[in-house]
Protein backbone atom coordinates (compact mmCIF):
# COMPACT_ATOMS: atom_id res chain seq x y z
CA UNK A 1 -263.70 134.18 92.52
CA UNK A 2 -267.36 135.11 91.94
CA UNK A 3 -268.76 137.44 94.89
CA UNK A 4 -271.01 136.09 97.00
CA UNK A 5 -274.66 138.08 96.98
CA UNK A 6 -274.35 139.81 100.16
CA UNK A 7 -271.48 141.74 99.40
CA UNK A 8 -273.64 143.91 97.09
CA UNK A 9 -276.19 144.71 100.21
CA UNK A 10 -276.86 147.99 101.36
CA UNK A 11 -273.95 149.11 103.80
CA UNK A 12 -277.16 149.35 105.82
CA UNK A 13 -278.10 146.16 105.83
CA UNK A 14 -275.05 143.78 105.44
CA UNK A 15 -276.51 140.65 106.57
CA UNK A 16 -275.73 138.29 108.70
CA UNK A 17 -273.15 136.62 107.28
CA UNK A 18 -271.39 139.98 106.51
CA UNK A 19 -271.64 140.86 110.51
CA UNK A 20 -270.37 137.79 111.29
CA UNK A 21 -266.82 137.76 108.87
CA UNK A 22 -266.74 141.48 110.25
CA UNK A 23 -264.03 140.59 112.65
CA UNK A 24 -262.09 139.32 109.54
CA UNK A 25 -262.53 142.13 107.37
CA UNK A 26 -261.06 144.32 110.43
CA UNK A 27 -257.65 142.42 110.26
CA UNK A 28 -257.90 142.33 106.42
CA UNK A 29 -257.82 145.96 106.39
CA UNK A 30 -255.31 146.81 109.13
CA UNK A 31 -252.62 144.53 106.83
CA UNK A 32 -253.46 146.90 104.16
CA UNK A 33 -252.87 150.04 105.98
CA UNK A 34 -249.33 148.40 107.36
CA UNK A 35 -248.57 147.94 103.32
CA UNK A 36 -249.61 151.08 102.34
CA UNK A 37 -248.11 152.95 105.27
CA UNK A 38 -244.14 151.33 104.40
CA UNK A 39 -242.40 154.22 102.43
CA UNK A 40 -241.53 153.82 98.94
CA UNK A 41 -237.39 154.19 98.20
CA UNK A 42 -238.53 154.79 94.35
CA UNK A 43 -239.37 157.99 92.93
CA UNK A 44 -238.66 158.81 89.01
CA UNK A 45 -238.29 161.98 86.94
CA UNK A 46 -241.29 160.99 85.24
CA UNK A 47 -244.95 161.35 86.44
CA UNK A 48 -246.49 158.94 87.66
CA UNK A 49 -250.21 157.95 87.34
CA UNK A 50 -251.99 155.27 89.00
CA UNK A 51 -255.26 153.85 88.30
CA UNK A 52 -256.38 151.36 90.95
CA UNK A 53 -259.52 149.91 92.77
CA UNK A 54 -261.01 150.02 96.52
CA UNK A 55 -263.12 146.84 95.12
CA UNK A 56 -261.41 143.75 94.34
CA UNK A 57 -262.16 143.15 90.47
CA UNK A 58 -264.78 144.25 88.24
CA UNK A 59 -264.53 148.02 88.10
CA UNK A 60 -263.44 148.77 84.73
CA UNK A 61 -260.15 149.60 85.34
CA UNK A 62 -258.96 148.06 82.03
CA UNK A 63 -260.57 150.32 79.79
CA UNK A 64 -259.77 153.29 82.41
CA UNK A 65 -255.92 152.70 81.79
CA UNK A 66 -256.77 152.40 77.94
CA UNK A 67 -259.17 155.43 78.35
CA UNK A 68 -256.37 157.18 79.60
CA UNK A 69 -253.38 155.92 77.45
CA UNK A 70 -255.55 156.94 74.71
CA UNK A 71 -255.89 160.69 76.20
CA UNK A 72 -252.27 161.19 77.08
CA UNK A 73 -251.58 160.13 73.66
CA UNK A 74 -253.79 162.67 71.95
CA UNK A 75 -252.46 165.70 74.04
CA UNK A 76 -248.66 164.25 73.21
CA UNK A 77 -247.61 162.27 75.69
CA UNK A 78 -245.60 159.27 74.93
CA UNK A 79 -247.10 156.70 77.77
CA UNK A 80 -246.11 153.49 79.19
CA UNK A 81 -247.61 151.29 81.42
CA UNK A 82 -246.56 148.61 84.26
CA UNK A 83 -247.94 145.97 85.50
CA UNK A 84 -248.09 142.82 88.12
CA UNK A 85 -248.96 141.00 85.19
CA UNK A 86 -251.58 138.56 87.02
CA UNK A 87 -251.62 135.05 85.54
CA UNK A 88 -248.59 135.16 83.88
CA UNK A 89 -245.82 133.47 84.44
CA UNK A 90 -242.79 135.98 84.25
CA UNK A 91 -241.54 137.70 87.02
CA UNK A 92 -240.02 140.71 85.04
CA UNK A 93 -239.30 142.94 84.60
CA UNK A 94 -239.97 142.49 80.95
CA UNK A 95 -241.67 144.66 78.15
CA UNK A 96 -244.59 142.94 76.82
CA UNK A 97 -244.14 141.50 73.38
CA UNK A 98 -247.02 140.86 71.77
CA UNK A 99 -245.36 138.19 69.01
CA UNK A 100 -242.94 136.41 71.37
CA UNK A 101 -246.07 136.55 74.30
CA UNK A 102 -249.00 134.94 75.31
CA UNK A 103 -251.59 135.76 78.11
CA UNK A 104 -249.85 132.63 80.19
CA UNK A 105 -246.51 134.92 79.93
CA UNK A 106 -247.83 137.78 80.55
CA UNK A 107 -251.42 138.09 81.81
CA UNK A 108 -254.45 138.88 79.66
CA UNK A 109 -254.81 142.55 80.68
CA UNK A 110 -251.03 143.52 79.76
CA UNK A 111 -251.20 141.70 76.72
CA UNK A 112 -254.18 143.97 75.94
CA UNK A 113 -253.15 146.98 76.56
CA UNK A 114 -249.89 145.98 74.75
CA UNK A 115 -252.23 147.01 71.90
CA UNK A 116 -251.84 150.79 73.02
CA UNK A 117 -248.89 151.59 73.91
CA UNK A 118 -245.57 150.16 75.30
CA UNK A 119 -246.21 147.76 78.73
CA UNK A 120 -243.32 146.47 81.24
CA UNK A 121 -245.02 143.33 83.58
CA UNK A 122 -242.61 142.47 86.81
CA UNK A 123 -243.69 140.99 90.24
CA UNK A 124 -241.77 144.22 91.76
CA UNK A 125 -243.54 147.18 90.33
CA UNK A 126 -241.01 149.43 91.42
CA UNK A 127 -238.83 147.73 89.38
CA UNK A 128 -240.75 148.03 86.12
CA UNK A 129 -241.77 151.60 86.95
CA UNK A 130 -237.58 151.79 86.67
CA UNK A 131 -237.24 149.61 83.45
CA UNK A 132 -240.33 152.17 82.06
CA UNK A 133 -238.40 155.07 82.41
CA UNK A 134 -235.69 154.61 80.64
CA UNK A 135 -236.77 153.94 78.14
CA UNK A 136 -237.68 157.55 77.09
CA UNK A 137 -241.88 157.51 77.84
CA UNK A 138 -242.64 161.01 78.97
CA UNK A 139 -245.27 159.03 82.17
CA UNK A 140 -245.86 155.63 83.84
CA UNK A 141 -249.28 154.24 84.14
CA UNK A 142 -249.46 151.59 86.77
CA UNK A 143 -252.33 149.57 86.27
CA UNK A 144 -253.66 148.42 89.75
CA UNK A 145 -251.46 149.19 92.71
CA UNK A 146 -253.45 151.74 94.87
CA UNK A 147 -252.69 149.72 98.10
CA UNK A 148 -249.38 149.72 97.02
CA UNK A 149 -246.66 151.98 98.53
CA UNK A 150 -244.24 151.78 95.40
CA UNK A 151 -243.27 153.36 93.46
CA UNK A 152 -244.27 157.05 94.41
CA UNK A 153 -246.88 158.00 92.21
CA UNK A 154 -248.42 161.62 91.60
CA UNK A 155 -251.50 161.42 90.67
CA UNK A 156 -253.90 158.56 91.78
CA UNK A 157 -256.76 157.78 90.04
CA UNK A 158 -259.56 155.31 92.22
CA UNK A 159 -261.95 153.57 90.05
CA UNK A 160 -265.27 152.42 90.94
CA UNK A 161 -268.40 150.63 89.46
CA UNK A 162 -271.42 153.10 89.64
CA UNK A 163 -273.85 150.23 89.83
CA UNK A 164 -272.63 148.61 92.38
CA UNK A 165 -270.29 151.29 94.25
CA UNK A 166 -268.65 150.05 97.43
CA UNK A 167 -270.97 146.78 98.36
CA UNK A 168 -271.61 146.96 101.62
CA UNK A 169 -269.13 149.39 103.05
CA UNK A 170 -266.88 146.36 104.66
CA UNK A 171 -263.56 144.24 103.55
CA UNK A 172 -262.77 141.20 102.19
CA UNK A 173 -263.86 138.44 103.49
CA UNK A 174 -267.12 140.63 104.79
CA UNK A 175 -267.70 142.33 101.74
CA UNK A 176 -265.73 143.49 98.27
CA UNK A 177 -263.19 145.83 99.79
CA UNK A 178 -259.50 145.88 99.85
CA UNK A 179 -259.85 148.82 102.57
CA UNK A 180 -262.48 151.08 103.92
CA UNK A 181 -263.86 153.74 101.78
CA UNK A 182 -262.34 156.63 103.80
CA UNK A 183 -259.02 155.25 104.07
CA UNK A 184 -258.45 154.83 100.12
CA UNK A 185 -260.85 158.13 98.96
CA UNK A 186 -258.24 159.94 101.35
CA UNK A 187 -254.76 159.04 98.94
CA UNK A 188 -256.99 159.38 95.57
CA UNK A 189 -256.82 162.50 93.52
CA UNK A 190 -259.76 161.59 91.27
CA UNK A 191 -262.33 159.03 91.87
CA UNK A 192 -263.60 157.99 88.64
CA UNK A 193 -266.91 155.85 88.73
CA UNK A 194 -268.51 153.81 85.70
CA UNK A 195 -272.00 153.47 84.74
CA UNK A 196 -275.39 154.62 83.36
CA UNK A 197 -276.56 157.63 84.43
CA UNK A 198 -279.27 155.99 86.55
CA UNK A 199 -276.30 154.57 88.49
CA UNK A 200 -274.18 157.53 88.63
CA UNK A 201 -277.30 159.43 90.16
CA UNK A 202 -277.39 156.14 93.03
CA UNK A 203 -273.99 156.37 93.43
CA UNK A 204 -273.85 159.56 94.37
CA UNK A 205 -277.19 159.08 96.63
CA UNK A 206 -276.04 156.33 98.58
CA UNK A 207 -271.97 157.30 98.59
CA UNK A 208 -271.78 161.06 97.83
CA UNK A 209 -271.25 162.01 101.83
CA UNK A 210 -267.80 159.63 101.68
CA UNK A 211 -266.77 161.46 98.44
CA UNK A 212 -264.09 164.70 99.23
CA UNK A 213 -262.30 164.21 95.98
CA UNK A 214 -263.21 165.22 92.09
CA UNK A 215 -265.63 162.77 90.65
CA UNK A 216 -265.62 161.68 87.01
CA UNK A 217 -268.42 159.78 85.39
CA UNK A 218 -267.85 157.63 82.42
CA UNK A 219 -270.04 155.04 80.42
CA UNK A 220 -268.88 151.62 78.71
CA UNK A 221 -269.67 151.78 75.14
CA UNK A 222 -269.37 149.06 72.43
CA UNK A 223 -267.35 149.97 69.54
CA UNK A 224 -268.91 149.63 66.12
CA UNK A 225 -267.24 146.92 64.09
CA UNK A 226 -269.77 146.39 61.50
CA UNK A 227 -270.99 143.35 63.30
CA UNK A 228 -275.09 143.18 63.40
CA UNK A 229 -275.55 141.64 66.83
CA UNK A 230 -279.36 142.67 66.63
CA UNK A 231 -281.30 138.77 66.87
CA UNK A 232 -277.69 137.32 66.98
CA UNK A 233 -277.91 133.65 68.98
CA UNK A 234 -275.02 133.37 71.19
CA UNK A 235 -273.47 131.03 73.80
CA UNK A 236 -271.38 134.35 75.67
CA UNK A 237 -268.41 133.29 78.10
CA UNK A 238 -266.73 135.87 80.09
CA UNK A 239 -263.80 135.04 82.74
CA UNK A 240 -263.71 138.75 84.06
CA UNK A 241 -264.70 140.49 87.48
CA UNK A 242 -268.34 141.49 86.44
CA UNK A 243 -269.30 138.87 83.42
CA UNK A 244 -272.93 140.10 84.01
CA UNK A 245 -272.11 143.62 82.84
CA UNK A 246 -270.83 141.99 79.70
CA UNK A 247 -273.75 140.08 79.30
CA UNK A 248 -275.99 143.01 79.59
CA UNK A 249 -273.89 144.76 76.98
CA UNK A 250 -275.19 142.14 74.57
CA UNK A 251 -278.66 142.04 75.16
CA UNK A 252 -278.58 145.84 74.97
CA UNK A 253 -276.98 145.93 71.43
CA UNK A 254 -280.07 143.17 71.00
CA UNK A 255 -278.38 139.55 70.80
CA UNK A 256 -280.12 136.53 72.33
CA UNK A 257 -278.22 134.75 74.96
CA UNK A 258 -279.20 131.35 74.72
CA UNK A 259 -276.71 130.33 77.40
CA UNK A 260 -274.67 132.80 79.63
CA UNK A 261 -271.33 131.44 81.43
CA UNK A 262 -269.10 133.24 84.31
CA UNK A 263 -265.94 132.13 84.62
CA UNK A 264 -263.75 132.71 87.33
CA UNK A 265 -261.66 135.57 86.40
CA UNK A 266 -258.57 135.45 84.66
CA UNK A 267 -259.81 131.78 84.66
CA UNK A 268 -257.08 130.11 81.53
CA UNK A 269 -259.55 129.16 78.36
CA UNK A 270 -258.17 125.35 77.76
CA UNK A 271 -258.93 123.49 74.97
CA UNK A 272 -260.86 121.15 76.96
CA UNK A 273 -262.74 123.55 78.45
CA UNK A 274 -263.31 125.37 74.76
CA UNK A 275 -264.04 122.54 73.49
CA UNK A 276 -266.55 121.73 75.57
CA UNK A 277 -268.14 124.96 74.96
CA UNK A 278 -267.70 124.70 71.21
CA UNK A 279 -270.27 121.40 71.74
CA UNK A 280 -272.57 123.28 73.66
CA UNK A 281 -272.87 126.37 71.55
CA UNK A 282 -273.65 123.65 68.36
CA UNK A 283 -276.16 122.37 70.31
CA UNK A 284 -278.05 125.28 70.88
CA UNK A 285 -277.36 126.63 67.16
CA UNK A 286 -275.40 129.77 69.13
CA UNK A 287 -272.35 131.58 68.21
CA UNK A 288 -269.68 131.79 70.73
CA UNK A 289 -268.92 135.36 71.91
CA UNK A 290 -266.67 136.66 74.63
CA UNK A 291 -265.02 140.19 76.02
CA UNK A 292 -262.21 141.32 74.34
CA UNK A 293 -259.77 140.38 77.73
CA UNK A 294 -261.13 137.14 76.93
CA UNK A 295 -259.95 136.87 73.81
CA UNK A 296 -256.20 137.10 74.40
CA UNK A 297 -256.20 133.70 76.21
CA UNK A 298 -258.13 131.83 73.73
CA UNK A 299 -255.89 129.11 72.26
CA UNK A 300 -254.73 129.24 68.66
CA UNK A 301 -257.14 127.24 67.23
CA UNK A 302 -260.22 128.86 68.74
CA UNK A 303 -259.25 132.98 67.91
CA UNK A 304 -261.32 132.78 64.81
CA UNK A 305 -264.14 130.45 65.77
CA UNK A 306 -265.55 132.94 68.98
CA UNK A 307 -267.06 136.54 68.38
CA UNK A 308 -265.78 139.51 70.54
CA UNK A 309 -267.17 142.67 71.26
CA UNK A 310 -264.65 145.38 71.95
CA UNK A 311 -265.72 148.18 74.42
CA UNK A 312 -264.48 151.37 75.26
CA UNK A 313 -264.86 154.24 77.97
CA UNK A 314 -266.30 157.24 76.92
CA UNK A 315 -265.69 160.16 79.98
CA UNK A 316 -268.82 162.57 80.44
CA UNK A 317 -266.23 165.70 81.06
CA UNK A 318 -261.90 165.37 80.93
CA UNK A 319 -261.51 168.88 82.42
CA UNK A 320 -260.86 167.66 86.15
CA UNK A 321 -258.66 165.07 85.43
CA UNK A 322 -256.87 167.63 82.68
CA UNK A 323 -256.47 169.58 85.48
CA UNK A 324 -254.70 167.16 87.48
CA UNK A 325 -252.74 166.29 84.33
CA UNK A 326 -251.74 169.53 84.11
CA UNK A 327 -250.83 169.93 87.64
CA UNK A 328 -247.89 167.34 87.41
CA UNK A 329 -246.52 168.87 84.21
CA UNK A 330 -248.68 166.41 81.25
């Protein structure tokens, strides 16, 4: 689903329609607080990290969890992380396979991070935190899952977009939340917002007075792949929560969009609709390019034909959240 404008207004200055699904956003969030409130019966031996959202979609959690496996890894830690596996079809719990799976198995963003490090996908995430640890990782990862009760987790992680921090302050369907500000800030251990500095500064301006836990900032970067997107003509696709911020990325490294297209996200790549893209990007002499989450659902015969552009997060300063690392025994 592609937000609607006036969940990015000021919290302010909602707007009408916003005041008027208010009522709706009200009962949205007090079935959230039932959820989270139900005690969890699973607890492991292992830590437990989780890296979630107040937002729905488009925060960067991705690359957090990759940020993150990456980190763990370098100090020692032998990592593994679960998911719901959205979009795919098994119900788990199953470790990701990268040759036996595709993203319509799986889901796109397990099959990515499959790249990383070990990944167990199950509609019960309790029960692949379970199938994680015995399998002799030293931590589970959950990806998602902050409005979750289970399993227990130790340290939770909240990740928000800088740019656009918490919309308009309401829930779904009034504005972009899962729950209100206050009520998810107050189980998070870190919050960890994504952006330019410019953001981070309006972030902090327009949010800093809701904020009682350690902030991180962090930037996506591109990584360099020897690719020369400087005057680079491209028809860019991206089925993700924020395709614009994609987008930007490329205009930035100095490519010229000749078309742009949002897809829904997670939205499956068919061949028709590849195809029909493939025609269009011909037509306009462009080179197809899309995000690297992207990429995992592209069908066989399209994997070499479209241009990615792999990003990663790079985090401003790791010494809060290697305290809290610290303080459950990674």
């Amino acid at each position: 689903m592609l937000a609607p404008g006036f969940w990015n207004n000021p919290p302010a200055s909602p707007g009408a329609i916003a005041r008027l699904l208010t009522p709706l956003g009200r009962v949205y969030a007090s079935a959230t607080a039932r959820r989270v409130a139900k005690e969890s019966e699973c607890r492991l031996d292992i830590p437990v990290i989780c890296v979630g959202n107040i937002n729905v979609g488009g925060t960067g959690k991705t690359p957090a969890v990759t940020a993150l496996v990456q980190h763990l890894q370098q100090r020692g830690v032998n990592p593994g992380v679960i998911s719901r596996g959205y979009g795919g079809s098994i119900k788990g719990p199953v470790e990701v396979n990268t040759k036996l799976h595709g993203s319509a198995d799986a889901g796109d963003e397990p099959l990515l991070l499959a790249s990383f490090c070990r990944v167990w996908i199950s509609s019960d995430r309790a029960a692949a935190a379970r199938a994680a640890a015995v399998e002799g990782i030293d931590a589970v990862i959950m990806d998602d899952g902050h409005q979750s009760p289970s399993p227990c987790r130790d340290l939770s992680i909240v990740v928000v977009d800088a740019k656009r921090g918490f919309g308009n302050g309401r829930c779904l369907p009034a504005g972009p939340l899962r729950e209100p500000v206050s009520k998810g800030l107050s189980r998070a251990d870190l919050l960890l917002s994504i952006g330019s500095d410019d953001a981070q500064a309006k972030f902090f301006e327009n949010w800093g007075d809701v904020v009682r836990v350690p902030r991180i900032e962090a930037r996506i970067h591109p990584i360099e792949t020897g690719m020369n997107w400087n005057g680079a003509r491209l028809l860019a696709f991206a089925g993700i929560g924020d395709p614009e911020k994609f987008f930007n990325s490329l205009r930035e490294l100095g490519a010229t969009l000749v078309k742009s297209e949002a897809l829904e996200d997670h939205q499956p790549l068919t061949l028709a609709l590849m195809a029909r893209i493939e025609r269009e990007a011909a037509a306009l002499g462009a080179q197809m390019a899309t995000t690297e989450k992207d990429a995992v659902r592209l069908p066989a015969a399209f994997k070499r034909k479209v241009l990615t552009l792999p990003v990663r997060l790079k985090i401003k300063d790791w010494k809060p959240l290697d305290l809290a690392l610290r303080n459950i025994g990674l």
